[in-house]
Protein backbone atom coordinates (compact mmCIF):
# COMPACT_ATOMS: atom_id res chain seq x y z
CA UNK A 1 13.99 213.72 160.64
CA UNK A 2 10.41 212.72 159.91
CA UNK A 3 9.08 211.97 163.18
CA UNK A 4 10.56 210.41 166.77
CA UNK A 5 10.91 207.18 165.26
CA UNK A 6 13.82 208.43 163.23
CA UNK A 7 15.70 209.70 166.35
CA UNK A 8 17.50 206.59 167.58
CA UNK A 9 18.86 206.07 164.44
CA UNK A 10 19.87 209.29 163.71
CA UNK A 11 21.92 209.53 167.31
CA UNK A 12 23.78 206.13 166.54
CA UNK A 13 24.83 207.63 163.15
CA UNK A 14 26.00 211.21 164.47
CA UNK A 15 27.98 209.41 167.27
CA UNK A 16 29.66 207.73 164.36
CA UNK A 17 29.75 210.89 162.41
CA UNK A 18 31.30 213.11 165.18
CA UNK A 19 33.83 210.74 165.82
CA UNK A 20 34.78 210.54 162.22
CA UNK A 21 34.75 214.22 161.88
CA UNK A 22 37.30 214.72 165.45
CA UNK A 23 39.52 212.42 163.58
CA UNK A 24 39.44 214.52 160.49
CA UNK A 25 40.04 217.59 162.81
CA UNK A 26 42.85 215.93 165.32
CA UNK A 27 44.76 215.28 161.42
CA UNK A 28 44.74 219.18 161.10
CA UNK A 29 42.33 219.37 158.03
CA UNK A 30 41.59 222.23 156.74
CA UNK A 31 38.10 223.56 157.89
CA UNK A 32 36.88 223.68 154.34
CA UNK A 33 37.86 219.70 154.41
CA UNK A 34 35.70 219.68 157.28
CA UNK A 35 33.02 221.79 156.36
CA UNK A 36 32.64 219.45 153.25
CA UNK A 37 33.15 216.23 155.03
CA UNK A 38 30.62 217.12 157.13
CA UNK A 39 28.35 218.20 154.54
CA UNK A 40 28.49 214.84 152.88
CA UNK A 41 27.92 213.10 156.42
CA UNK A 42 24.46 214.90 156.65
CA UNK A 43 23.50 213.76 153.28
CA UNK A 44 24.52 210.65 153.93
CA UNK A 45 22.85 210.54 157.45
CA UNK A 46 19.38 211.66 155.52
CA UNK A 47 19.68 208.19 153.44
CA UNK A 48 20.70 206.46 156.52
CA UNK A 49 17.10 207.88 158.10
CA UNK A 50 15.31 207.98 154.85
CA UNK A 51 15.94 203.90 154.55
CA UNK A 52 15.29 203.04 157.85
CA UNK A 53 11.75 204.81 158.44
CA UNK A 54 10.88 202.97 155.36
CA UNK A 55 12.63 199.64 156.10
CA UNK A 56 12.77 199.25 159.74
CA UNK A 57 15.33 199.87 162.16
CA UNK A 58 17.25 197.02 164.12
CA UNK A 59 17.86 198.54 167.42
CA UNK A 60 20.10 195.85 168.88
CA UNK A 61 22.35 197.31 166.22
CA UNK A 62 25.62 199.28 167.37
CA UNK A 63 25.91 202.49 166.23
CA UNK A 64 29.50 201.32 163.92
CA UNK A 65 27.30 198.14 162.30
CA UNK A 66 24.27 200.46 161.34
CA UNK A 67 26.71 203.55 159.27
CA UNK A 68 28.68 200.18 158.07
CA UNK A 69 25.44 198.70 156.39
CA UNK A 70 25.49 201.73 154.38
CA UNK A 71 29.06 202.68 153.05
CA UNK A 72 31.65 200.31 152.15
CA UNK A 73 34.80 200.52 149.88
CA UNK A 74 33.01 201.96 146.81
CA UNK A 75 31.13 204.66 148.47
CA UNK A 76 27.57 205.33 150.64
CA UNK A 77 24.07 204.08 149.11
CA UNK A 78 22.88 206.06 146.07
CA UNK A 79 22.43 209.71 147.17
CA UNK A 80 18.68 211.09 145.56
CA UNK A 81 19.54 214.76 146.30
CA UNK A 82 22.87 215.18 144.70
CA UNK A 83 23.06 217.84 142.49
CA UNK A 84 25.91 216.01 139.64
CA UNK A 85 27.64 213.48 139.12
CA UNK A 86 30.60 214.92 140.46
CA UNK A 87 28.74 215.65 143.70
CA UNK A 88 27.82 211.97 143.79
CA UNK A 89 31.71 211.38 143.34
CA UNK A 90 32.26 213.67 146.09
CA UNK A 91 29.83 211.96 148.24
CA UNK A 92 31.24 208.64 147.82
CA UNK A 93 34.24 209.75 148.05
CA UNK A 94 33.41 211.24 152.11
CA UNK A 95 31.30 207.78 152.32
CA UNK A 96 34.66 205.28 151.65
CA UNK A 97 36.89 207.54 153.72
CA UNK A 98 34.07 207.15 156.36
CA UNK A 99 34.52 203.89 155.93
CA UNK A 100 38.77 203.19 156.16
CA UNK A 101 38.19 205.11 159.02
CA UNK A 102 35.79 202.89 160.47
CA UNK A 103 37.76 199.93 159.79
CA UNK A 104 41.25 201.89 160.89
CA UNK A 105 39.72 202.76 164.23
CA UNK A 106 36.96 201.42 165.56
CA UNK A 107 36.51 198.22 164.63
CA UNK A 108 38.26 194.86 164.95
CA UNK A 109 37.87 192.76 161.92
């Protein structure tokens, strides 16, 4: 977080974000699964932050429509901090699960 500004965004993606990871746990992954999922999730919720401080934020936006403006089937946005390639794999990998999830669950397209 850089300042206020960045908290309502933040909530509406970690309301997401939990509910994606008590999914996760309700499947009986394993907690390194989780610990990793959730790892990802904060990365991806710092890009999520990072792009609206800089862009705006649309508040009238639900919490579902603002995470799926950021992944879709091929992954989350491009990920500055990632250490490899691989991690960036990883990463997108989380961010498209994130995302069948969404689509599985929570939405109705």
């Amino acid at each position: 977080m850089g300042d206020n500004d960045d908290l309502p965004a933040g909530y509406l993606a970690l309301s997401v974000f939990i509910q994606y990871l008590l999914h996760l746990k309700e499947k009986g992954r394993a907690s390194s699964t989780m610990r990793k999922h959730g790892d990802y999730l904060w990365a991806l919720g710092g890009e999520i932050i990072r792009d609206t401080s800089e862009s705006g934020f649309n508040q009238s936006l639900s919490a579902i429509d603002l995470v799926l403006g950021y992944v879709d089937s091929q992954g989350g946005p491009y990920w500055r901090h990632a250490d490899s390639e691989d991690d960036q794999r990883q990463y997108d990998s989380v961010c498209r699960s994130l995302y069948r999830f969404l689509y599985q669950n929570l939405t109705n397209p």
